[in-house]
C-alpha atoms as a PDB file:
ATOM      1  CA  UNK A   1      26.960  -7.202  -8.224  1.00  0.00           C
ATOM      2  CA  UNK A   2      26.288  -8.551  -4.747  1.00  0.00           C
ATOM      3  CA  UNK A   3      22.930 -10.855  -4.471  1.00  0.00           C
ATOM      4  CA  UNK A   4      21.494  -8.448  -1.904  1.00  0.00           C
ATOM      5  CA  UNK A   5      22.125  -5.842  -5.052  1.00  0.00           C
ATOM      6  CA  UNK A   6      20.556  -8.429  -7.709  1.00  0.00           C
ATOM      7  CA  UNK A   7      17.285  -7.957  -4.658  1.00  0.00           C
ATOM      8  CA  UNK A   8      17.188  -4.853  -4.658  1.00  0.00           C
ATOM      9  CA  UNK A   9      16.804  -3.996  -8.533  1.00  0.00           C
ATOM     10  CA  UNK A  10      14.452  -7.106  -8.614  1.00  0.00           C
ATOM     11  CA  UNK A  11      12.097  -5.454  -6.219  1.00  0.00           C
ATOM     12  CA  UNK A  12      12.710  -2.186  -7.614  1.00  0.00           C
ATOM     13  CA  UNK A  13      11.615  -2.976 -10.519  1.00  0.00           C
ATOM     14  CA  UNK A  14       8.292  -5.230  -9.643  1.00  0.00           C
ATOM     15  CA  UNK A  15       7.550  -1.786  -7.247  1.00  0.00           C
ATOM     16  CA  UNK A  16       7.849   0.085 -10.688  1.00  0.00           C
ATOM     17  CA  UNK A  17       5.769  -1.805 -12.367  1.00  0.00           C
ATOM     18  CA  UNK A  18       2.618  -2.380 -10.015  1.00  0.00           C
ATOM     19  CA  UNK A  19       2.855   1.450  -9.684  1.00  0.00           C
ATOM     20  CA  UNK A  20       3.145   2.373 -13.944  1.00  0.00           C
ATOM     21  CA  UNK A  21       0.428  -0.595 -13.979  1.00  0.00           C
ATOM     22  CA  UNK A  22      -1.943   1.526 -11.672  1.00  0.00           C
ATOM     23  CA  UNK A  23      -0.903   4.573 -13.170  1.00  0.00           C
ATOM     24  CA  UNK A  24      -2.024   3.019 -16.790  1.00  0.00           C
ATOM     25  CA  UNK A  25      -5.148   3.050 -15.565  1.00  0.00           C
ATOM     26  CA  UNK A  26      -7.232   6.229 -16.879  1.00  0.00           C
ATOM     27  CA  UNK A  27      -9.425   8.227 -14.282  1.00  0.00           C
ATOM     28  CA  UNK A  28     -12.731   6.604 -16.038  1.00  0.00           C
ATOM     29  CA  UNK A  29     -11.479   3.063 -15.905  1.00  0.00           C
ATOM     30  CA  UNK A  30     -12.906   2.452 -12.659  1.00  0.00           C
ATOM     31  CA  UNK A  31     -16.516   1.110 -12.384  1.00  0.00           C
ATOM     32  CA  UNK A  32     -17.933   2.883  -9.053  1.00  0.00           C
ATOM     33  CA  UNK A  33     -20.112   0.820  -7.045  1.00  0.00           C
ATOM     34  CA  UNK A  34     -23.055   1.300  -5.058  1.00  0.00           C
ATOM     35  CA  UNK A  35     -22.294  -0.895  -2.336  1.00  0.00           C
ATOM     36  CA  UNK A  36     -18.615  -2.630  -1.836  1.00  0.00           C
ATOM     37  CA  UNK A  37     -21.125  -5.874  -1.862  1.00  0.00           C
ATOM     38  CA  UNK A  38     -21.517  -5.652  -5.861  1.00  0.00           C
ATOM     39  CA  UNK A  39     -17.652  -6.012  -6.148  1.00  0.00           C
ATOM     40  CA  UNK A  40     -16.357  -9.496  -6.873  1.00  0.00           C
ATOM     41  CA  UNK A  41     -16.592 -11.814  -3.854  1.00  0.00           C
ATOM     42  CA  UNK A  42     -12.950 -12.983  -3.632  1.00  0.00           C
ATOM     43  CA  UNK A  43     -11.821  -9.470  -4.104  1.00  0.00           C
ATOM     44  CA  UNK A  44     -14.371  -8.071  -1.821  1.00  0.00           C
ATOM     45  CA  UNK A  45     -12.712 -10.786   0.933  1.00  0.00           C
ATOM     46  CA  UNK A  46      -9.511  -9.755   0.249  1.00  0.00           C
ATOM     47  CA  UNK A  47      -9.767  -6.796   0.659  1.00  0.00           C
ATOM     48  CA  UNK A  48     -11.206  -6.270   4.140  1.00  0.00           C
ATOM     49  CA  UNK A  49      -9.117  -8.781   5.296  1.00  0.00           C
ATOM     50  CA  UNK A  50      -6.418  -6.313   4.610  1.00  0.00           C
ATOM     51  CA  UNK A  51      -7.512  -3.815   4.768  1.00  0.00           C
ATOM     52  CA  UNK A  52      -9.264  -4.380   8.359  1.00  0.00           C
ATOM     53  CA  UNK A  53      -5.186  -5.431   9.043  1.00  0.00           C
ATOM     54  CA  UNK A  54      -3.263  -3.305   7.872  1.00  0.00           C
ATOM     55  CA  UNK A  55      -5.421   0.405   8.597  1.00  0.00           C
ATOM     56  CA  UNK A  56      -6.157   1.773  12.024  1.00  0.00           C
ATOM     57  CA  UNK A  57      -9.948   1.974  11.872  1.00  0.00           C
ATOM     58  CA  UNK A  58     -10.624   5.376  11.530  1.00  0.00           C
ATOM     59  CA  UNK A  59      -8.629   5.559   8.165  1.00  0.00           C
ATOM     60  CA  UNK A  60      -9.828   2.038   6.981  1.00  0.00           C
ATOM     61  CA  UNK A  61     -11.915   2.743   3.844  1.00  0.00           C
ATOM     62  CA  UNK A  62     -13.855  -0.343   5.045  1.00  0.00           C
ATOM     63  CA  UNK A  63     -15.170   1.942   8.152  1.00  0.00           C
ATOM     64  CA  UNK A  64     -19.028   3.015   7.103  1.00  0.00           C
ATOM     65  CA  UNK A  65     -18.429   6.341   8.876  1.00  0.00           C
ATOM     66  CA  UNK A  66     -15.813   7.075   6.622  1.00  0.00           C
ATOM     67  CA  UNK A  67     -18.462   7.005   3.429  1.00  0.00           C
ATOM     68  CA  UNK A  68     -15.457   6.248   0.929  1.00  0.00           C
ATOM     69  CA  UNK A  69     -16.385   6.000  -2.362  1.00  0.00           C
ATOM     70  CA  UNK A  70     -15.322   2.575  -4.032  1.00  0.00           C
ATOM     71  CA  UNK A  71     -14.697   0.903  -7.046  1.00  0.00           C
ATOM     72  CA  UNK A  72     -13.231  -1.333  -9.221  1.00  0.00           C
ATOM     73  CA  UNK A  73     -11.150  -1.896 -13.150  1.00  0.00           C
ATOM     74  CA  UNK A  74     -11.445  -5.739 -14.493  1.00  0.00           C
ATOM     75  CA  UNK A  75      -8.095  -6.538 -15.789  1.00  0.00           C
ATOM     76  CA  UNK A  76      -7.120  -5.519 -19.675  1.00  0.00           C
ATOM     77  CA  UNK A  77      -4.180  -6.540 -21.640  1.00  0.00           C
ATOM     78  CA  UNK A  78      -1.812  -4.244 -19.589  1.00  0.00           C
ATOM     79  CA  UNK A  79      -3.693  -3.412 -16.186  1.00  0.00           C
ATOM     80  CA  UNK A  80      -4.527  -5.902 -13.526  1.00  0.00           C
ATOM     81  CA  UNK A  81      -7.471  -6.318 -11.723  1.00  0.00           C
ATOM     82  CA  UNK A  82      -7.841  -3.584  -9.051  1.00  0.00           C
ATOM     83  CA  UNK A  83     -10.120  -2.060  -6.686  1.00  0.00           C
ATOM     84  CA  UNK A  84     -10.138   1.635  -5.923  1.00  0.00           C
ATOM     85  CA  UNK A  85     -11.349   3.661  -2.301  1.00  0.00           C
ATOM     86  CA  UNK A  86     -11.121   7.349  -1.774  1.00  0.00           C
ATOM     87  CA  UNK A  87     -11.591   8.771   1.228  1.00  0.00           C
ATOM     88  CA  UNK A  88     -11.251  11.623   3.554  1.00  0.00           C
ATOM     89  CA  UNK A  89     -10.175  11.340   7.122  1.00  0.00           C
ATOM     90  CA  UNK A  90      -7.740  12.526  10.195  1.00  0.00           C
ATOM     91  CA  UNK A  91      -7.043  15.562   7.840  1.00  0.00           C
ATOM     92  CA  UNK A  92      -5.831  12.998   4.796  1.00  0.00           C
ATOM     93  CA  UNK A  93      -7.387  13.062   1.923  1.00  0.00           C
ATOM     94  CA  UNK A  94      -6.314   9.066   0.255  1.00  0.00           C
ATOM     95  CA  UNK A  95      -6.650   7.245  -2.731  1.00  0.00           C
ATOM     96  CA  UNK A  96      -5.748   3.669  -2.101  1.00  0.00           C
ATOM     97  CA  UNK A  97      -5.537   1.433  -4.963  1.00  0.00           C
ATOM     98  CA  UNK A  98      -5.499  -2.783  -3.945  1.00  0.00           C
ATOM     99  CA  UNK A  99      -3.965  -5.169  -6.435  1.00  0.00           C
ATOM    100  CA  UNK A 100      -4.250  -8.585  -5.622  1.00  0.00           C
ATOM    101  CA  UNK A 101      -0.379  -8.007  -3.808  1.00  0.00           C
ATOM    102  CA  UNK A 102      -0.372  -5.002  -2.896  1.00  0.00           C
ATOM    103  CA  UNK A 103      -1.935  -2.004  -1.345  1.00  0.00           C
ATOM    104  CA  UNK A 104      -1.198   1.624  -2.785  1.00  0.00           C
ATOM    105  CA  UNK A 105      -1.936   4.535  -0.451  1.00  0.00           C
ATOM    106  CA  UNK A 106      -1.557   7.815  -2.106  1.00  0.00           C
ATOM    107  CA  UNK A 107      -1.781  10.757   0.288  1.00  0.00           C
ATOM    108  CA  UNK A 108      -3.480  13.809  -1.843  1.00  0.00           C
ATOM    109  CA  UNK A 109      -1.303  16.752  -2.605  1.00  0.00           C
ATOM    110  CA  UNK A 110      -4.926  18.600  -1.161  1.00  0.00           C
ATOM    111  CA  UNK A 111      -4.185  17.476   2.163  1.00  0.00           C
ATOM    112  CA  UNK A 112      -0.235  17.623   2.581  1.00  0.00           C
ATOM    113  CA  UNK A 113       1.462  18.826  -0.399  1.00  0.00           C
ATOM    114  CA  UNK A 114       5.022  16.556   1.003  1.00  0.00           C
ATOM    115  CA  UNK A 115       7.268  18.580  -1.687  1.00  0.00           C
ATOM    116  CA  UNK A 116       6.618  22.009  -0.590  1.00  0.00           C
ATOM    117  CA  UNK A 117       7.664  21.213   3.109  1.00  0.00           C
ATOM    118  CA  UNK A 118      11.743  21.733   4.240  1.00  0.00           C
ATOM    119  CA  UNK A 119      14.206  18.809   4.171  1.00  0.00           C
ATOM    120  CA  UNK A 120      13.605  17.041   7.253  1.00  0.00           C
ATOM    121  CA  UNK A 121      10.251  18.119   7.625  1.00  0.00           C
ATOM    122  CA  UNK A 122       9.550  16.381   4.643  1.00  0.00           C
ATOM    123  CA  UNK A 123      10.736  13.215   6.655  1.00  0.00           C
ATOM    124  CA  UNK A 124       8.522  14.208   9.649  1.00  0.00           C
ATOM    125  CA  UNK A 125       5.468  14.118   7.502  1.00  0.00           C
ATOM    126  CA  UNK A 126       5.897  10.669   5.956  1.00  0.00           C
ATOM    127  CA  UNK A 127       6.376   9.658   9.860  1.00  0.00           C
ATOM    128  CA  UNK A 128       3.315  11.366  10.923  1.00  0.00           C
ATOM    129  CA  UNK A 129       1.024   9.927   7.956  1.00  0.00           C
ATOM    130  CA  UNK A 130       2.622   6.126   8.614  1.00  0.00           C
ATOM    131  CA  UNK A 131       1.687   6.377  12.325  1.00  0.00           C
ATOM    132  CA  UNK A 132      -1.997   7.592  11.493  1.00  0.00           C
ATOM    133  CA  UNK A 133      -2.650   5.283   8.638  1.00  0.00           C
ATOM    134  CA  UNK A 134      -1.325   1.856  10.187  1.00  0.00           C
ATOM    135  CA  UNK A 135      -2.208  -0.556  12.529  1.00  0.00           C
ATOM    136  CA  UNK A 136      -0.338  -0.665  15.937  1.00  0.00           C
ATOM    137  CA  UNK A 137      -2.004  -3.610  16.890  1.00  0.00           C
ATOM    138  CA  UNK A 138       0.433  -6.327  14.591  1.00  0.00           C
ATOM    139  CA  UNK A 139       2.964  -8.403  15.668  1.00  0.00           C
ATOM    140  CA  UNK A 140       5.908  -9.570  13.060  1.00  0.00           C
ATOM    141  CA  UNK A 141       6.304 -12.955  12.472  1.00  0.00           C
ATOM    142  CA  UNK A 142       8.847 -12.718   9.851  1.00  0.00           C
ATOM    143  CA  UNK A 143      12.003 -14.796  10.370  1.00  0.00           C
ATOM    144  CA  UNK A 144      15.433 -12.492  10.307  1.00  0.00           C
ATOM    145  CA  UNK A 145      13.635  -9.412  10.697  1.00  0.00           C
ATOM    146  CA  UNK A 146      14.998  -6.897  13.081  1.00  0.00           C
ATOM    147  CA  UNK A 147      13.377  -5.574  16.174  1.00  0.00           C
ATOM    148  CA  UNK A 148      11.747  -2.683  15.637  1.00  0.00           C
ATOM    149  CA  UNK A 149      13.169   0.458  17.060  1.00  0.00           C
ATOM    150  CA  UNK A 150      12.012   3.081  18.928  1.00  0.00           C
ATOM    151  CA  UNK A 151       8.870   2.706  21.449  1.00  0.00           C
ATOM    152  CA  UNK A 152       5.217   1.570  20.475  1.00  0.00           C
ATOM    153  CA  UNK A 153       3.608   4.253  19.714  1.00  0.00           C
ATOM    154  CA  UNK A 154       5.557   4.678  16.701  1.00  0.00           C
ATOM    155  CA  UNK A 155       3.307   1.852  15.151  1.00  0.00           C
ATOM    156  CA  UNK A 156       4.413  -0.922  12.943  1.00  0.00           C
ATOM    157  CA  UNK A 157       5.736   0.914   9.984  1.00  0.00           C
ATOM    158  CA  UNK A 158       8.950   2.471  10.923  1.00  0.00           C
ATOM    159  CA  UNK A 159       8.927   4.684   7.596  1.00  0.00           C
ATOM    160  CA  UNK A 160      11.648   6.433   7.200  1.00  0.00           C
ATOM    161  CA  UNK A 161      13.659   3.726   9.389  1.00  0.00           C
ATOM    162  CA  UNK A 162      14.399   5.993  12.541  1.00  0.00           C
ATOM    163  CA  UNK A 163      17.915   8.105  12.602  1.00  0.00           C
ATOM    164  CA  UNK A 164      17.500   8.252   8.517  1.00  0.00           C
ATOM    165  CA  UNK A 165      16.719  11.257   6.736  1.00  0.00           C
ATOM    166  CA  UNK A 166      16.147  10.479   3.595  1.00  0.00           C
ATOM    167  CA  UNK A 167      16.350  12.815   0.137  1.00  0.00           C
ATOM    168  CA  UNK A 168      12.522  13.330  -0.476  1.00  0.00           C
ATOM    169  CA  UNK A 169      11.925  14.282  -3.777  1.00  0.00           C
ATOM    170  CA  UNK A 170       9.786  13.215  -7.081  1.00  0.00           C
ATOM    171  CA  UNK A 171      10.768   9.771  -8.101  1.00  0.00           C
ATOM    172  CA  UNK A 172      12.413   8.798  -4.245  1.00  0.00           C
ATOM    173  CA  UNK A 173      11.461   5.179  -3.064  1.00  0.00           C
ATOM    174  CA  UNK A 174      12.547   3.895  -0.329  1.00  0.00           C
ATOM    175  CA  UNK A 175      11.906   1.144   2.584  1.00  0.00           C
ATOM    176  CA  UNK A 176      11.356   0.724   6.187  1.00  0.00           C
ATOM    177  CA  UNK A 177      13.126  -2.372   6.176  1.00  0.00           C
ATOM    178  CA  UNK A 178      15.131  -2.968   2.651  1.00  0.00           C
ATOM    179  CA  UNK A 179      17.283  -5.913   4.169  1.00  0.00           C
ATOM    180  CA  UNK A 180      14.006  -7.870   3.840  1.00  0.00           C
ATOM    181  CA  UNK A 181      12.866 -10.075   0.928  1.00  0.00           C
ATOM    182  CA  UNK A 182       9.114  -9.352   0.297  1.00  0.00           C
ATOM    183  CA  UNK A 183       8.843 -12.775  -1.391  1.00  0.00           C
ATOM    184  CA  UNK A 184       9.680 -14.156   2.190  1.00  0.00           C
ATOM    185  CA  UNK A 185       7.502 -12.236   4.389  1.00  0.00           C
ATOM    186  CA  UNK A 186       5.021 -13.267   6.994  1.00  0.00           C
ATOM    187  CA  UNK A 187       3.560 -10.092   8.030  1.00  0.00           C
ATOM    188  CA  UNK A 188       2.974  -7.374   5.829  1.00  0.00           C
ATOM    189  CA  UNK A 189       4.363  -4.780   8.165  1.00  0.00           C
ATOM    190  CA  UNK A 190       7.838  -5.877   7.862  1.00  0.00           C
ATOM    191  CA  UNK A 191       8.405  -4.125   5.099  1.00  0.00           C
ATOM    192  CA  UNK A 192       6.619  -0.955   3.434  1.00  0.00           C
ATOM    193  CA  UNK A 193       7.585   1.283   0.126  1.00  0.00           C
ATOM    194  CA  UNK A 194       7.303   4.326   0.257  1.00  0.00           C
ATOM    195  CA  UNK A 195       8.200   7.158  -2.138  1.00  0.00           C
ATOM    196  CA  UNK A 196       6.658  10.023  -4.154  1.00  0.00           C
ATOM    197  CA  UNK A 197       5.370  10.026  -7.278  1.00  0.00           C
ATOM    198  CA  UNK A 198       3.258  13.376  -9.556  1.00  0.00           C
ATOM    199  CA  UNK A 199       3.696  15.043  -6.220  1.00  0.00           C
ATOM    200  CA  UNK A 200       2.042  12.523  -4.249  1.00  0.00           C
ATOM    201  CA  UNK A 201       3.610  10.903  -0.915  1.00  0.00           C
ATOM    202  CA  UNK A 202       2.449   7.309  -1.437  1.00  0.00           C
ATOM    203  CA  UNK A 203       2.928   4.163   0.954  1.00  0.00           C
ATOM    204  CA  UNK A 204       2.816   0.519  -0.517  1.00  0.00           C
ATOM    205  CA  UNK A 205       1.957  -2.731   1.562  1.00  0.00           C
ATOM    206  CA  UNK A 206       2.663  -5.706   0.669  1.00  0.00           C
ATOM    207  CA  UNK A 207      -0.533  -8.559   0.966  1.00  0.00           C
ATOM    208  CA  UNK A 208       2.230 -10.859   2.425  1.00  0.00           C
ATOM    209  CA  UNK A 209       1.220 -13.379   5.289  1.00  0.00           C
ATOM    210  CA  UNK A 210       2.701 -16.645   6.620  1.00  0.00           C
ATOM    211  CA  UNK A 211       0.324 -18.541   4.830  1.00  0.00           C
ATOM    212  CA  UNK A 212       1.174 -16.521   1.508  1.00  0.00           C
ATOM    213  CA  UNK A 213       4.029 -17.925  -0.028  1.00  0.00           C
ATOM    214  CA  UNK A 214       5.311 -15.338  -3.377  1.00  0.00           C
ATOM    215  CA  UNK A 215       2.509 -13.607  -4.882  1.00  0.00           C
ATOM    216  CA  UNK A 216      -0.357 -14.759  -6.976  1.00  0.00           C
ATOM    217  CA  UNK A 217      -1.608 -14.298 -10.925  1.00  0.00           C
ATOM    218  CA  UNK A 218      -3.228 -10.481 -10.461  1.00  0.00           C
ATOM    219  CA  UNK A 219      -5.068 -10.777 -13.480  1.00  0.00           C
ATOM    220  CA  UNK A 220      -7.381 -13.674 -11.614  1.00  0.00           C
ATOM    221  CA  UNK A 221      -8.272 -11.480  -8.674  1.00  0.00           C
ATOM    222  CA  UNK A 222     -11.773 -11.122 -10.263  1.00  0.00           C
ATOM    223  CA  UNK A 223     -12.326 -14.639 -12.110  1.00  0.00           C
ATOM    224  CA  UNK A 224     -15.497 -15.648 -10.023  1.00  0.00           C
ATOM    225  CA  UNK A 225     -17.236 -12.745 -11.329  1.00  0.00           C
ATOM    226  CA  UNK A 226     -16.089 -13.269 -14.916  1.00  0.00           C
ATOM    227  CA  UNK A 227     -17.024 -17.152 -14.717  1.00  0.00           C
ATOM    228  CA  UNK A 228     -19.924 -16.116 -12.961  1.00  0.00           C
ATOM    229  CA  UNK A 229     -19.510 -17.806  -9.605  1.00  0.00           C
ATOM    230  CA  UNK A 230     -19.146 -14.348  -7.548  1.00  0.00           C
END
C-alpha cells in the first residue's frame, strides 16, 4: 500500500473514533449549564476561539441571540472531555459537539433530512449547509495546499470539492481536501470531514492552527476544573 494509502486509513480511522467516542456518550451524559461561564476555563477559551473562527456569526453557538443551549461531559474511561451546543438558526437545526481537536457539526434530520433528497441534490445540500455554517473571512496558511477553486462566495470549505459528486449515503465520509495531512495543518479550513451518520449530515473541523503542532491529550481538556484551578 502506497503511504498516501497508509494516510488515509490512519485518518480514517482517528475520524471513526472521535465520532463512536461522541456517539458513546448517552443523551444524559451532558451536564447543562446555566451560563457557558460555569464551564471549565480552558475549555470555555477554546472554544470561542474556535468557534468565533471557524462559524459565520449568525450560526456561532457563541452568538447570545442565538440562545443555544450548552453543556458539557467530564471525561470517563472511554469518552473524552467534551462540550455540547444546540442550536437553531438560518433554518438549521445543529448539534455541535467540541473535543479538544475537533469540532462535530451535526445538521438535524428536523431541518434537512440529507437522505431523502435525489443524488446530486444530496450534494447541493451539503454545499449549501458548508457555505452557511463557515467562515468566509479565513485565509489558508497551510503549506502544499491547493488554491481553492471556484469564486469567494463559496466560503472556505469547498465540501464536496467542486466538479465531485459524491455517493451520499449512511456511513459516506469524505473530504474537501483528502491530499492534506491534518497532523500538518495550519488553518483548520484546509481540510473538513464530512459524511453521514443515523441519518444525520455532519461536518468535522479540525482545531488545527500554525501554532498547533499534532493534537493534544483530550482527556485533559477539563483538568483546571478537576484540580480546581478553573
Amino acid at each position: 500500500m502506497s503511504t498516501r494509502g497508509h494516510l488515509g486509513q490512519d485518518i480514517d480511522a482517528r475520524v471513526a473514533a472521535w465520532l463512536s467516542a461522541v456517539g458513546r456518550v448517552p443523551p444524559d451524559g451532558f451536564t447543562p449549564v446555566e451560563r457557558f461561564d460555569d464551564v471549565p476555563a480552558q475549555a470555555r477559551a477554546d472554544s470561542f476561539y474556535w468557534c468565533d473562527s471557524i462559524f459565520r456569526s449568525e450560526l456561532n453557538p457563541h452568538n447570545e441571540a442565538l440562545g443555544a443551549r450548552h453543556a458539557f461531559h467530564a471525561a470517563t474511561d472511554d469518552t473524552p472531555d467534551l462540550l455540547r451546543h444546540e442550536l437553531a438558526a438560518g433554518g438549521l437545526e445543529l448539534t455541535v459537539t467540541e473535543g479538544r481537536n475537533f469540532i462535530l457539526v451535526q445538521v438535524e434530520r428536523s431541518s434537512l433530512d440529507i437522505l431523502s433528497l435525489c443524488g446530486p441534490d444530496r450534494a447541493a445540500a451539503v454545499r449549501r449547509v458548508a457555505e452557511a455554517l463557515f467562515n468566509t473571512g479565513v485565509e489558508s496558511n497551510t503549506v502544499g495546499v491547493p488554491a481553492a477553486a471556484g469564486p469567494p462566495a463559496a466560503g472556505p470549505v469547498l465540501c464536496p470539492v467542486p466538479g465531485e459528486v459524491p455517493d451520499l449515503e449512511e456511513g459516506t465520509v469524505f473530504s474537501s481536501n483528502p491530499a492534506v495531512d491534518p497532523d500538518l495543518l495550519a488553518c483548520w479550513k484546509d481540510r473538513t470531514e464530512c459524511g453521514v451518520q443515523g441519518g444525520r449530515l455532519y461536518f468535522l473541523c479540525y482545531k488545527k492552527s500554525s501554532q498547533r503542532v499534532g493534537f493534544a491529550n483530550a482527556w485533559q481538556w477539563f483538568d483546571d476544573r478537576r484540580t480546581g484551578v478553573g
